[in-house]
Protein backbone atom coordinates (compact mmCIF):
# COMPACT_ATOMS: atom_id res chain seq x y z
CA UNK A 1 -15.99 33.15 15.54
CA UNK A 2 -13.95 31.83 17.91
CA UNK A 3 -12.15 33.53 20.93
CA UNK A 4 -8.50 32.31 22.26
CA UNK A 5 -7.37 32.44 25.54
CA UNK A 6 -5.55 35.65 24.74
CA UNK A 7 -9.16 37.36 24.15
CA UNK A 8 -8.23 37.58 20.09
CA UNK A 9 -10.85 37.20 17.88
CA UNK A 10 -10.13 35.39 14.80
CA UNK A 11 -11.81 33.34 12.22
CA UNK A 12 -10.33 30.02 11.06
CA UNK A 13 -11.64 27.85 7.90
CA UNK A 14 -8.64 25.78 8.02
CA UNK A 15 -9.00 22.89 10.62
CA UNK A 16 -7.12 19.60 10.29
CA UNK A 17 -7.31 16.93 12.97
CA UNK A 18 -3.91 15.56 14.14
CA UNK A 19 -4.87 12.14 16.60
CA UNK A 20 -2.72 8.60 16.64
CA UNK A 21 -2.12 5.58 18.91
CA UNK A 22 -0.20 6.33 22.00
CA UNK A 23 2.62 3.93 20.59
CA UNK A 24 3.51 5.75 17.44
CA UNK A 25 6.69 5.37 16.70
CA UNK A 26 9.16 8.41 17.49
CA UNK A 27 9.74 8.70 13.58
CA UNK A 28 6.37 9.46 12.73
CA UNK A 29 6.20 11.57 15.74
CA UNK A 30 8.90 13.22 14.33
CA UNK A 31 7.41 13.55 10.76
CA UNK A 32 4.13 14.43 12.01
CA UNK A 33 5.95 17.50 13.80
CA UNK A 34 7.34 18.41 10.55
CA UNK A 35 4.04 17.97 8.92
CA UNK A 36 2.64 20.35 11.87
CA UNK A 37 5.04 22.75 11.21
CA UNK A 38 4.29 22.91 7.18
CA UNK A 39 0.60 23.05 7.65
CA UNK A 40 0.88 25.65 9.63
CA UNK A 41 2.47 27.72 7.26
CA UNK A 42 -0.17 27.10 4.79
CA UNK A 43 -2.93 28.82 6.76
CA UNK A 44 -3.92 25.45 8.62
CA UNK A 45 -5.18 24.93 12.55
CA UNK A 46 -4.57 21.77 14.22
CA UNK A 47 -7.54 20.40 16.46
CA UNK A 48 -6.33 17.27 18.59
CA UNK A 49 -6.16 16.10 22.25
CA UNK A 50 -3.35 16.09 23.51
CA UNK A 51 -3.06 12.25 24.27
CA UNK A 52 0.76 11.21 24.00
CA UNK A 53 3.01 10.68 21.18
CA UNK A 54 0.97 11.39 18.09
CA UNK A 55 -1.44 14.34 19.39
CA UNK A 56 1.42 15.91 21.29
CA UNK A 57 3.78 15.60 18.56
CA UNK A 58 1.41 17.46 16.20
CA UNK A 59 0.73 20.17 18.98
CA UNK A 60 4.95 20.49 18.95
CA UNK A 61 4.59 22.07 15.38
CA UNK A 62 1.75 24.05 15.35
CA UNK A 63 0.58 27.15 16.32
CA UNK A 64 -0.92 28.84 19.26
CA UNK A 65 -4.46 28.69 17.20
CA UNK A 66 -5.46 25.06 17.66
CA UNK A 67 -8.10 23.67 19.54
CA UNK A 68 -6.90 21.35 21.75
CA UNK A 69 -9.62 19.10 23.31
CA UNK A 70 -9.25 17.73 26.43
CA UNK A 71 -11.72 14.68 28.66
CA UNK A 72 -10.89 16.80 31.46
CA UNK A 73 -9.33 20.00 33.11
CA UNK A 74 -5.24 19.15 33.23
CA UNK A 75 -5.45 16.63 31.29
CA UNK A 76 -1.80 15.43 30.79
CA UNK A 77 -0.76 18.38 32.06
CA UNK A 78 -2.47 20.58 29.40
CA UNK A 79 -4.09 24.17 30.14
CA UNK A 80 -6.13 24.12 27.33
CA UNK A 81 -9.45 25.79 28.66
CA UNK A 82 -11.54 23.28 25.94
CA UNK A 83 -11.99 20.88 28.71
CA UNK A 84 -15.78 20.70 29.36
CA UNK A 85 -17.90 17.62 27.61
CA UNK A 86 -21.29 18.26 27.10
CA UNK A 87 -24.22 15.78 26.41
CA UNK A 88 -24.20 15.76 22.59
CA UNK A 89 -20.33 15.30 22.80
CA UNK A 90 -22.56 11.89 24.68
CA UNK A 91 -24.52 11.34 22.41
CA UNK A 92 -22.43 11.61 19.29
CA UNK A 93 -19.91 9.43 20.89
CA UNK A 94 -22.26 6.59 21.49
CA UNK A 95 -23.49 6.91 18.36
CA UNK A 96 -20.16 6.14 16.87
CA UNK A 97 -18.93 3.55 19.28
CA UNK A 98 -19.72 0.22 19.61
CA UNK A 99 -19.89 -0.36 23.18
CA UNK A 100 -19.89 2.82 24.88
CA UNK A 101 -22.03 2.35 27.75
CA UNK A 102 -19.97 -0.43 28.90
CA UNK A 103 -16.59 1.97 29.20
CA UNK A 104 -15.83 3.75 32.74
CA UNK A 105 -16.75 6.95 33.51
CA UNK A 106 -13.06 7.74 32.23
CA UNK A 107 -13.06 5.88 29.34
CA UNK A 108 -16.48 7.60 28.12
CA UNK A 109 -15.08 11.20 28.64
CA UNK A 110 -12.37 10.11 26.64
CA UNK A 111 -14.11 9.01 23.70
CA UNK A 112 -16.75 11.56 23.80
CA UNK A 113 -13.93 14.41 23.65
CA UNK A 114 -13.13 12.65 20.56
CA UNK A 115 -16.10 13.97 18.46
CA UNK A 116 -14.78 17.58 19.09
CA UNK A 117 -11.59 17.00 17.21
CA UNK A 118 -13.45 16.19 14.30
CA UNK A 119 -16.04 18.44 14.31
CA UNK A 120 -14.93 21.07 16.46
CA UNK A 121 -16.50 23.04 19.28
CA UNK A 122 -19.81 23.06 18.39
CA UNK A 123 -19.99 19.31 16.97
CA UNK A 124 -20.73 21.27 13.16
CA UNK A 125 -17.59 22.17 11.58
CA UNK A 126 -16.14 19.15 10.15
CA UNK A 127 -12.24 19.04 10.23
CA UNK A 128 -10.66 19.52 6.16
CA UNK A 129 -8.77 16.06 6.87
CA UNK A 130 -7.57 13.54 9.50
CA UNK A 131 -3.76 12.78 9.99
CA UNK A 132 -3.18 9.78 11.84
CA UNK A 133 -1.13 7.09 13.31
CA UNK A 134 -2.77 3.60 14.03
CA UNK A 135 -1.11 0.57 15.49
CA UNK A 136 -0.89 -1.93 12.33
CA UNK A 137 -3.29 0.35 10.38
CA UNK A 138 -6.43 -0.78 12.41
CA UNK A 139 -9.60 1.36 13.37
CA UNK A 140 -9.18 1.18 17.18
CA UNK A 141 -9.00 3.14 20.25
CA UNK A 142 -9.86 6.81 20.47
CA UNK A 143 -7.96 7.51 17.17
CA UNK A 144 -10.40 4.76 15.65
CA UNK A 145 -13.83 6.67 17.24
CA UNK A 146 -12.20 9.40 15.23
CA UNK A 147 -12.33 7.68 12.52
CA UNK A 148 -15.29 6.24 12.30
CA UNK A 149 -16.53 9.74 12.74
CA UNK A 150 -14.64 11.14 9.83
CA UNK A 151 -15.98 7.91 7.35
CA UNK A 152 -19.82 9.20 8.20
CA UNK A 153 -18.95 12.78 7.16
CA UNK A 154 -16.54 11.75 4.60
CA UNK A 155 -13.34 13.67 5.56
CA UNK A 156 -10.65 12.44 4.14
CA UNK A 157 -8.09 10.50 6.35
CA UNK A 158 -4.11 10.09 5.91
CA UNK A 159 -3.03 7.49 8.44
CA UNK A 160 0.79 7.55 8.06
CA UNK A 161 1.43 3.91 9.00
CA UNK A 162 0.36 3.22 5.22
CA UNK A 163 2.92 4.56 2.97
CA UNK A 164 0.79 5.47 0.16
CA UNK A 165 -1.28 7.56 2.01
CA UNK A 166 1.96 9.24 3.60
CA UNK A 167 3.61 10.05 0.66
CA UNK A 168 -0.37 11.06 -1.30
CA UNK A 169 -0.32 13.65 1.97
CA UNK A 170 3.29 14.72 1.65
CA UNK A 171 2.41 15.63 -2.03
CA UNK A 172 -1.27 17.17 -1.08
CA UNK A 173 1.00 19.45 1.77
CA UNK A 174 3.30 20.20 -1.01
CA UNK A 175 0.30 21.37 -4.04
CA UNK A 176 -1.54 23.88 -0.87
């Protein structure tokens, strides 16, 4: 069960996970909006973090139901209250990243909050599928902790800079 802000109780099966690179381009921004919007129709909830371009574009189309997963409190000027990192947010992340303990106190927080998109609040409810944007289609970054994350638990991943896998999505939104 999880409770929103609002105090509503509600039950969601339907996660997706909505992450990119903070230099997507503003047309897949723009498409990923539009995929937002579709999914949301079909019964899905968005889980991202909020990081610029990508994860705020997906926010732009969804609905007030996602889980929105921020390092820390404010982060770019979010109020989501899922703010807090605990320990095995830690430990997954290290587990997943290849040199975590060298990364700032920042950069850590960052990565760990990471985990939580994919698996949600309690690190054991896998996401249905990753949409993505990565910079020349390469596993880096927090959108590549994500997915490194999503290979071990074998969600399936749609990164939109390949256009095979945008157009197998498109059609997957389409057959819901």
């Amino acid at each position: 069960m999880i409770v929103l802000e609002d105090g509503e109780n509600i039950m969601v099966t339907n996660w997706y996970t909505g992450i990119g690179s903070t230099k997507t381009p503003d047309t897949i921004c723009k498409l990923m909006t539009q995929i937002a919007e579709s999914l949301f129709k079909k019964n899905y909830s968005l889980r991202s973090g909020h990081a610029p371009k990508a994860d705020q574009a997906f926010e732009k189309g969804s609905s007030s139901k996602n889980m929105i997963f921020l390092p820390w409190k404010g982060f770019e000027g979010s109020d989501s209250i899922y703010y807090e990192v605990n320990l095995d947010a830690f430990k997954l992340a290290a587990k997943f990243h290849p040199i975590f303990k060298q990364l700032s106190r920042g950069a850590q927080l960052l990565i760990a909050r990471d985990g939580y998109q994919i698996l949600g609040h309690e690190l054991d409810d896998p996401s249905k599928f990753i949409i993505c944007y990565t910079d020349n289609g390469k596993v880096n970054g927090g959108t590549g902790q994500g997915l490194r994350i999503a290979k071990f638990y074998n969600i399936p991943v749609y990164n939109l800079f390949f256009k095979n896998k945008k157009e197998e999505l498109l059609s997957f939104i389409d057959n819901l």
